[in-house]
Protein backbone atom coordinates (compact mmCIF):
# COMPACT_ATOMS: atom_id res chain seq x y z
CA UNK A 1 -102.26 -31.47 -48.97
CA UNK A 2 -99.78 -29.58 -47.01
CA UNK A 3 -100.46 -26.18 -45.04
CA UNK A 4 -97.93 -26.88 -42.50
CA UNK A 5 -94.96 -24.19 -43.17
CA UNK A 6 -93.72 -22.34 -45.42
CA UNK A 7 -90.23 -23.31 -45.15
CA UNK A 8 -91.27 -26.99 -46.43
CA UNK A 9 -92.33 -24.81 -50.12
CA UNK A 10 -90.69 -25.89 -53.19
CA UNK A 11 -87.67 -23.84 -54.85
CA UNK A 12 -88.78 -21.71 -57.50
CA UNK A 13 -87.52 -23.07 -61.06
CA UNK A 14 -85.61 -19.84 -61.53
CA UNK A 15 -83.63 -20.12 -58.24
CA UNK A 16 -82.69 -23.19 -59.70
CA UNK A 17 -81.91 -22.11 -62.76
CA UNK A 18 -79.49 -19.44 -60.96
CA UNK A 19 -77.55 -22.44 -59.21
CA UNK A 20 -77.10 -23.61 -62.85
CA UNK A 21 -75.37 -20.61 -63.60
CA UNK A 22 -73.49 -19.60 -60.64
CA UNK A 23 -71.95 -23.61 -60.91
CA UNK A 24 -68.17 -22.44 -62.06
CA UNK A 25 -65.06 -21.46 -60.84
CA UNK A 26 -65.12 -17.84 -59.30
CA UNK A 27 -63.25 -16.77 -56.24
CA UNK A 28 -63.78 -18.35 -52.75
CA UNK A 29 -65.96 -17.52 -50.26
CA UNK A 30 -67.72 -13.81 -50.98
CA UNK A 31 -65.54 -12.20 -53.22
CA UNK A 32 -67.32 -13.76 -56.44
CA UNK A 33 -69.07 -11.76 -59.11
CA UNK A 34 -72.40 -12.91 -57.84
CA UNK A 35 -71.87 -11.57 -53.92
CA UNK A 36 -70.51 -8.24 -55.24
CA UNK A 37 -73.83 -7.37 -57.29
CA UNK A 38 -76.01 -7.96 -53.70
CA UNK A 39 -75.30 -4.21 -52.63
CA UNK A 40 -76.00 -2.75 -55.32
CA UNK A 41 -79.11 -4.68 -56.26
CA UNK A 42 -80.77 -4.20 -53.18
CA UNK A 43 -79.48 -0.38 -53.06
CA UNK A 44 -82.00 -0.24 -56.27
CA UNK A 45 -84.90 -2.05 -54.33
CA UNK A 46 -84.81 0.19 -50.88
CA UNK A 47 -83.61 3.24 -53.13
CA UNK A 48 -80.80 3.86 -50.59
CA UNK A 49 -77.01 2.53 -49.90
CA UNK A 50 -77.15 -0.75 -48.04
CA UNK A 51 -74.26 -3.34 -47.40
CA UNK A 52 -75.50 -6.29 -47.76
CA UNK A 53 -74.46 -10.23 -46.42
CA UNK A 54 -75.97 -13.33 -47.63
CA UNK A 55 -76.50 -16.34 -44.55
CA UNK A 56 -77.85 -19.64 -44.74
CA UNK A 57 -80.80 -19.17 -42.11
CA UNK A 58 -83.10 -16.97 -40.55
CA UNK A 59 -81.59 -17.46 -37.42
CA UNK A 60 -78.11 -16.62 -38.32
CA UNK A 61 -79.43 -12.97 -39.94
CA UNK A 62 -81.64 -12.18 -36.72
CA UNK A 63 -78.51 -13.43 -34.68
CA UNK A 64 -75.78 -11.02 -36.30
CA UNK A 65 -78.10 -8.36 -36.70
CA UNK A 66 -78.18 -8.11 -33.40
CA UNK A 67 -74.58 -8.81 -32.39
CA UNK A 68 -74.05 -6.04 -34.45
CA UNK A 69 -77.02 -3.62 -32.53
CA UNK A 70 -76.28 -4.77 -29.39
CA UNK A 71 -73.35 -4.78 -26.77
CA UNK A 72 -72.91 -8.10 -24.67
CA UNK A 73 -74.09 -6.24 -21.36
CA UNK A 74 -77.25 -4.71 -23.03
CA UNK A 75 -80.49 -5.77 -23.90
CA UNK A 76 -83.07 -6.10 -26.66
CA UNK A 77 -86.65 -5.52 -26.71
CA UNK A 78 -88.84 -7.95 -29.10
CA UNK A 79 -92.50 -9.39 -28.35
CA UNK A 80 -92.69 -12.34 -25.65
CA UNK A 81 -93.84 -13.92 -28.51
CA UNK A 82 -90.98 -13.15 -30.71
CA UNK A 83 -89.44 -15.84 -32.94
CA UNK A 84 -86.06 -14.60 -31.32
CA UNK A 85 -87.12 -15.77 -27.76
CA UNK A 86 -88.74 -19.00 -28.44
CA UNK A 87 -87.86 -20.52 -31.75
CA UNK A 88 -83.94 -20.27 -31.79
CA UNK A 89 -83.01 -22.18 -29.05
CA UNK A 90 -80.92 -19.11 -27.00
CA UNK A 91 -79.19 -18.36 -30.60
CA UNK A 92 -79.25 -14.62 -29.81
CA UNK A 93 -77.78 -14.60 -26.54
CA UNK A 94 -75.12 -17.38 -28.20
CA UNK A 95 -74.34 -14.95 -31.07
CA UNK A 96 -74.31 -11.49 -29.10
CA UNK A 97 -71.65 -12.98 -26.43
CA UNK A 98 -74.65 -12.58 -23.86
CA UNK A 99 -77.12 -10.09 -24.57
CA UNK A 100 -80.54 -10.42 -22.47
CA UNK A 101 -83.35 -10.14 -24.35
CA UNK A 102 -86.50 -7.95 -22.55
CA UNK A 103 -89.80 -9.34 -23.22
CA UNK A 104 -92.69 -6.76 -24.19
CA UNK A 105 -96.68 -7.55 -24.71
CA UNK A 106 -99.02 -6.71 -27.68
CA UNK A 107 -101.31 -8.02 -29.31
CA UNK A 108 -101.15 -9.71 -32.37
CA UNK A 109 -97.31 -10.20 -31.90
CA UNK A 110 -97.03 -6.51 -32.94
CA UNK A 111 -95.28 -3.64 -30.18
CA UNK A 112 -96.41 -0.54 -30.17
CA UNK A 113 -94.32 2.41 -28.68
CA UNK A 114 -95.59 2.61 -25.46
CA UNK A 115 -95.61 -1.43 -24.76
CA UNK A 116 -91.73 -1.01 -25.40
CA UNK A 117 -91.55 2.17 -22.98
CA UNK A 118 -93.28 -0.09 -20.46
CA UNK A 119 -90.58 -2.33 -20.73
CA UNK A 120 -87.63 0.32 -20.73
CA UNK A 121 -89.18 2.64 -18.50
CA UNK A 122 -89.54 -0.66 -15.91
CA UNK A 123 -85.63 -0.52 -15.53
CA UNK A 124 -83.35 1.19 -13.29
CA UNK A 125 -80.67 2.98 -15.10
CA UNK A 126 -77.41 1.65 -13.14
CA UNK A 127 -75.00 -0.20 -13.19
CA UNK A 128 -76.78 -3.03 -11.68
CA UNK A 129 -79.69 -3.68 -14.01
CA UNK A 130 -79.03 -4.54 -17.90
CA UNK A 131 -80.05 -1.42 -19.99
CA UNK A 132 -81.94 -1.49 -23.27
CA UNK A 133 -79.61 -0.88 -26.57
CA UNK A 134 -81.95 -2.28 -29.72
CA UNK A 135 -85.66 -3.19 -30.37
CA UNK A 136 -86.69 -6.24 -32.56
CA UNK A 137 -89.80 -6.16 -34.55
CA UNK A 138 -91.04 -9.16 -36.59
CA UNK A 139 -92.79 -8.29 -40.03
CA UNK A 140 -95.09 -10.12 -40.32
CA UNK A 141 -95.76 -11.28 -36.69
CA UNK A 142 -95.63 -14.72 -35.57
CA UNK A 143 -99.19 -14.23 -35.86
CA UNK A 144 -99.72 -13.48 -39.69
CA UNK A 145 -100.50 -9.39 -38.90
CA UNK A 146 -98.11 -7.04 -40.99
CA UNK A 147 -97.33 -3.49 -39.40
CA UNK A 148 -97.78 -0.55 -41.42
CA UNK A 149 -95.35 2.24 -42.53
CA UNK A 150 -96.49 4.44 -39.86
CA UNK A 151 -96.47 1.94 -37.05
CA UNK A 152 -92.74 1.04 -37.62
CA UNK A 153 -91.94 4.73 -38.23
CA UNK A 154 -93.63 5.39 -34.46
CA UNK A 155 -91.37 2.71 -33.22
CA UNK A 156 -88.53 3.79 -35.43
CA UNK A 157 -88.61 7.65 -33.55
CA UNK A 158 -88.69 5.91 -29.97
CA UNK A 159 -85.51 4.55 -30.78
CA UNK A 160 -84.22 7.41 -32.09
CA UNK A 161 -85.01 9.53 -29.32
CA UNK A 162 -83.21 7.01 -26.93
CA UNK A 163 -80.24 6.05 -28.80
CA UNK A 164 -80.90 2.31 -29.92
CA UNK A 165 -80.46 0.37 -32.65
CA UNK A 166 -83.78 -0.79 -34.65
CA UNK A 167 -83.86 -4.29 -36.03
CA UNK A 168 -86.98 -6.26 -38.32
CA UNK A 169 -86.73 -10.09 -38.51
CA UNK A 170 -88.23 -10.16 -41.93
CA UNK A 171 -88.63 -14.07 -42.10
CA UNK A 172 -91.94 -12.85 -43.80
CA UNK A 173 -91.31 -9.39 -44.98
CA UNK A 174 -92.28 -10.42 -48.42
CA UNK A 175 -95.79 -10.99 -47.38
CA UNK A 176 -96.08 -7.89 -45.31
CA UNK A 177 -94.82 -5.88 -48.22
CA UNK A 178 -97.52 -7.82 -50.56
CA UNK A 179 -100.19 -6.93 -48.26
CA UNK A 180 -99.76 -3.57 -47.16
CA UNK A 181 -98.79 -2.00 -50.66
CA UNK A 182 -96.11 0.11 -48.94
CA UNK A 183 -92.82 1.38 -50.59
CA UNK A 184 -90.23 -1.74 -49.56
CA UNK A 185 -87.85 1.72 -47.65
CA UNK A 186 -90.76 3.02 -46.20
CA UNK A 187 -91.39 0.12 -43.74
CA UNK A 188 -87.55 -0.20 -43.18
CA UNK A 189 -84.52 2.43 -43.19
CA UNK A 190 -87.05 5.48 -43.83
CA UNK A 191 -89.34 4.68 -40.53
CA UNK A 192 -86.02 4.08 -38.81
CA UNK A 193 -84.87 0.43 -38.97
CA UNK A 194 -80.83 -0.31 -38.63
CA UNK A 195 -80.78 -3.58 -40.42
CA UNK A 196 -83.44 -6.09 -41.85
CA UNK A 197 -83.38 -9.88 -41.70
CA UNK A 198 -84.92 -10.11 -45.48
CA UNK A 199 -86.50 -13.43 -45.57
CA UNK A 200 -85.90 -15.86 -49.01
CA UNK A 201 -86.39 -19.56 -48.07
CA UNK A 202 -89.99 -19.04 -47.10
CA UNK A 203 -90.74 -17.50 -50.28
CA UNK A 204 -89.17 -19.87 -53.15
CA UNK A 205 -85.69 -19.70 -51.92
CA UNK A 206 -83.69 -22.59 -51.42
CA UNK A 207 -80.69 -21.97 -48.79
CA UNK A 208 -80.26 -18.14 -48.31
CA UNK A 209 -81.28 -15.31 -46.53
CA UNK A 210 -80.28 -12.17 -46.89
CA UNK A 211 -78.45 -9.88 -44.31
CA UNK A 212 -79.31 -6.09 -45.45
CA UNK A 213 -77.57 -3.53 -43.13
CA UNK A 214 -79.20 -0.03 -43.67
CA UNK A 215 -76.03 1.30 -42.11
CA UNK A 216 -73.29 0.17 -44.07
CA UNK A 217 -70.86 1.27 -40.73
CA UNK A 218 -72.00 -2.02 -39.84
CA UNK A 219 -70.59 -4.13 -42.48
CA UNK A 220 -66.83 -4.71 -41.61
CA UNK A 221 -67.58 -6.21 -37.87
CA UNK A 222 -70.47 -7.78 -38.89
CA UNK A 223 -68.62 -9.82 -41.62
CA UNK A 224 -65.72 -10.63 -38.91
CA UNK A 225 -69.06 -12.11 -36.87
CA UNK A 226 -70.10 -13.95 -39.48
CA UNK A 227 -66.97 -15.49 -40.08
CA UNK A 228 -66.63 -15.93 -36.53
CA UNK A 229 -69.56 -17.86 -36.13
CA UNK A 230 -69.03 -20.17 -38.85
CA UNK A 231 -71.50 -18.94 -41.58
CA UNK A 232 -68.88 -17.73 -43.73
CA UNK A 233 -69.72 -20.71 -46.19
CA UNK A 234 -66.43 -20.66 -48.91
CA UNK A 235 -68.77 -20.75 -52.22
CA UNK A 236 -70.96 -17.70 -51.77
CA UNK A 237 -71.87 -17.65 -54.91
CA UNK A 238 -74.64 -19.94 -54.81
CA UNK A 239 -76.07 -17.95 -51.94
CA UNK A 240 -75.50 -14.68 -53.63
CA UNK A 241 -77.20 -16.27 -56.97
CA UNK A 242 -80.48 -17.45 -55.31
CA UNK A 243 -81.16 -13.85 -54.05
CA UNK A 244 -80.10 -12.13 -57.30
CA UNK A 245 -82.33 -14.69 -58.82
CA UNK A 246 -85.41 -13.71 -56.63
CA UNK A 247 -85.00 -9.94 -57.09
CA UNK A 248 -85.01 -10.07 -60.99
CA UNK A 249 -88.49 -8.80 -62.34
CA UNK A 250 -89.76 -8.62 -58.48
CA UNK A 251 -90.34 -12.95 -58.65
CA UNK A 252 -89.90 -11.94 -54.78
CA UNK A 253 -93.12 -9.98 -54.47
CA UNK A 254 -95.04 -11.37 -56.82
CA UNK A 255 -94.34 -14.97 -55.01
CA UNK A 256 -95.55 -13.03 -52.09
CA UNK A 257 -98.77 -12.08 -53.70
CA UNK A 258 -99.08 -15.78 -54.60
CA UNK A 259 -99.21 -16.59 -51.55
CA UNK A 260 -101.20 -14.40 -49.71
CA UNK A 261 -103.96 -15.17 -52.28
CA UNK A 262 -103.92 -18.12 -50.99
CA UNK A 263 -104.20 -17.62 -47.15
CA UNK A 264 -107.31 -15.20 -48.70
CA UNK A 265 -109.27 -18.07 -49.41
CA UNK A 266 -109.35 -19.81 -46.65
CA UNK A 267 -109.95 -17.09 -44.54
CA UNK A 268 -113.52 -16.42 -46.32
CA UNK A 269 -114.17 -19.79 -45.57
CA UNK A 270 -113.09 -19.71 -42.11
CA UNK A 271 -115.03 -16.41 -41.35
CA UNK A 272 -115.75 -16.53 -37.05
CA UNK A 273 -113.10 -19.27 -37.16
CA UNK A 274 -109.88 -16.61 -37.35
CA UNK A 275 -108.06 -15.79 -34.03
CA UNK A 276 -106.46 -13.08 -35.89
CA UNK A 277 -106.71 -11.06 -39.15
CA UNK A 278 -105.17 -12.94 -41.66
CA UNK A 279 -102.50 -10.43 -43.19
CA UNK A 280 -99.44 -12.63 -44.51
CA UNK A 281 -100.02 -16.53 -45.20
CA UNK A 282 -100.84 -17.30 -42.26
CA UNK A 283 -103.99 -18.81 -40.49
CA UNK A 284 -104.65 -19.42 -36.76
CA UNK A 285 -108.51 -21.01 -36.62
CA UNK A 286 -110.59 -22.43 -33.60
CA UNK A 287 -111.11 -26.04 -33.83
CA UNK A 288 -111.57 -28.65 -31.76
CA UNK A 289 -109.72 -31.60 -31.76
CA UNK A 290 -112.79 -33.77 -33.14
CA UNK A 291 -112.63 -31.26 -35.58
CA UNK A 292 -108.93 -31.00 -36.50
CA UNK A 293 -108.98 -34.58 -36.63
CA UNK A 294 -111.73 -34.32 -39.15
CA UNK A 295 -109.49 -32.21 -41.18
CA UNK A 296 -106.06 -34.25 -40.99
CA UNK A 297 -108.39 -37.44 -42.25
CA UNK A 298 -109.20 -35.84 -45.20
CA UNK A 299 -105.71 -35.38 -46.29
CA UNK A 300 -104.27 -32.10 -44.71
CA UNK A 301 -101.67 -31.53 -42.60
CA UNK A 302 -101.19 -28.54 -40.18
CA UNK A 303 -99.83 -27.57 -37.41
CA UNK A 304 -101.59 -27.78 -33.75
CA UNK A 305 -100.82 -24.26 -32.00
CA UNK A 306 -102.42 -24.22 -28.69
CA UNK A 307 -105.59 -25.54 -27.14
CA UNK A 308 -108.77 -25.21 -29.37
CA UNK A 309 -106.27 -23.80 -31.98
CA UNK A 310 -104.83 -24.77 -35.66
CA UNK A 311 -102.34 -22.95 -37.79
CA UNK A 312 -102.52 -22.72 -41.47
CA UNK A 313 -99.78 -21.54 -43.93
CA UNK A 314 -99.76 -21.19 -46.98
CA UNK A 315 -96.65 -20.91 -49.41
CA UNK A 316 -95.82 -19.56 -53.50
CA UNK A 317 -96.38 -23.14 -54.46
CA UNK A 318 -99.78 -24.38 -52.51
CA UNK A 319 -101.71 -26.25 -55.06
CA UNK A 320 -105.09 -23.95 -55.86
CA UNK A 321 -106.89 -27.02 -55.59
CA UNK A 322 -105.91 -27.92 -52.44
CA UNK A 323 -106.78 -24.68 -51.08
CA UNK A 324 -110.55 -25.03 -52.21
CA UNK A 325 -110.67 -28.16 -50.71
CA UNK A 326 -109.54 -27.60 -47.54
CA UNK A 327 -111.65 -24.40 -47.63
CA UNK A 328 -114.68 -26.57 -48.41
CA UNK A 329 -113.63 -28.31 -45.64
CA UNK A 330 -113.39 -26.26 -42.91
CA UNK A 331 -116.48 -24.54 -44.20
CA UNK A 332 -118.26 -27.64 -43.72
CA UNK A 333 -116.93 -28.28 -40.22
């Protein structure tokens, strides 16, 4: 009885059924009939032009969306906490030829506008001290809490004022979208954000991620980094299929919602338990080791956070069963 990530989730039957389809002979690389259909078919989702570029990881979207925001000599503002800073290994400054990243507080994983001001505001404008050119916002957080339309629009019109680029790592955007309601283009391009790492593999996807560049300026270099980089894989197609897949009929959302129902559940039973509101599918709980060792003997498996802490996630595919159990569980701790 899993709840350790997401990413370990099963591939949705219809992704599958998409490889099926896109296995034949089409042109190399992303010139196939498959890859040409991704602008277009998210154009219809965010109801606005968007250029769009498949990738294999999470990493590799977050990494060229901000080669692509970001000079070498500048810097980026994300959350200390920020996926960016401590889960890809230095990928960022790798990928933007040496860009610093500029660490801001809040809580919950979320910035507000004045945290990143703090930061900005902090730095001496010369030539001597790296200047901020983008901010990176995760949606959800690395804790499980999604921002709403008018928090990323606030953050959206600080960058706008000061002339830098707006990214969202969107490793769970499908969850935030599921839980706040909102319009898909109202938490991105229309509160301000430049391009959006939309995350798939989480959420019943298989191998691809998808690249969506709300200024499609930014699509020739960008492409020339990917290449560059070596995620220019030479049959596309099967990329470009699983996300076509996902976007027919909104499976994306609606695997969203799936999830999230899930995480529900065991945050009734975990009640004083939660460290944090449980907005996404995932769960950070106080327990004790004595406790979490209770847990893992009864068959569940989860990840140890920090000190006195657990984290719970749930995915699409987490058996309903399992979920009561464990939430029988915990409520009997």
């Amino acid at each position: 009885m899993r709840f350790f990530s997401d990413n370990a989730a099963a591939v949705h039957p219809r992704v599958l059924d998409a490889l099926g389809q896109a296995n034949t002979l089409d042109t190399a690389y992303d010139g196939d009939r498959w890859s040409a259909r991704l602008d277009d078919a998210f154009g219809a989702l965010f109801g606005t032009e968007v250029a769009v570029l498949w990738v294999p990881t999470g990493t590799a979207a977050n990494c060229l969306a901000l080669g692509a925001l970001c000079p070498p000599w500048g810097g980026v503002i994300c959350h200390r906490d920020a996926h960016i800073q401590n889960d890809e290994a230095g990928a960022p400054e790798f990928y933007t030829h040496g860009a610093k990243l500029m660490l801001a507080d809040g809580t919950g994983a979320k910035l507000t506008p004045e945290g990143i001001a703090a930061v900005a505001d902090a730095v001496v404008d010369d030539v001597h001290r790296v200047q901020p050119h983008a901010v990176s916002i995760t949606n959800a957080t690395e804790y499980g809490l999604s921002y709403r339309a008018d928090e990323v629009a606030a953050i959206g019109a600080l960058c706008r004022d000061r002339g830098w680029g707006l990214h969202m790592d969107g490793a769970r955007f499908t969850n935030a979208v599921a839980f706040t309601g909102a319009d898909p283009a109202d938490l991105t391009w229309r509160a301000g954000v430049d391009a959006l790492s939309f995350g798939f593999v989480k959420n019943g996807g298989m191998s691809a991620e998808a690249l969506v560049l709300f200024r499609p300026d930014l699509a020739r270099e960008t492409k020339r980094r990917r290449k560059r980089a070596g995620l220019l894989l030479s049959k596309g197609r099967y990329l470009a299929a699983q996300l076509l897949a996902m976007l027919e009929d909104g499976l994306w959302l609606q695997l969203g919602h799936d999830a999230n129902a899930r995480a529900r559940v065991l945050a009734a039973a975990a009640g004083g338990r939660l460290v944090h509101p449980v907005e996404a599918n995932e769960l950070f709980l106080r327990a004790t080791p004595a406790e979490a060792a209770a847990l893992r003997a009864q068959g569940f498996d989860f990840y140890d956070w920090a000190p006195g802490e657990v984290r719970l996630v749930t995915a699409w595919d987490t058996d309903e069963a399992a979920v009561a159990k464990l939430a029988d569980a915990i409520g009997a701790l």
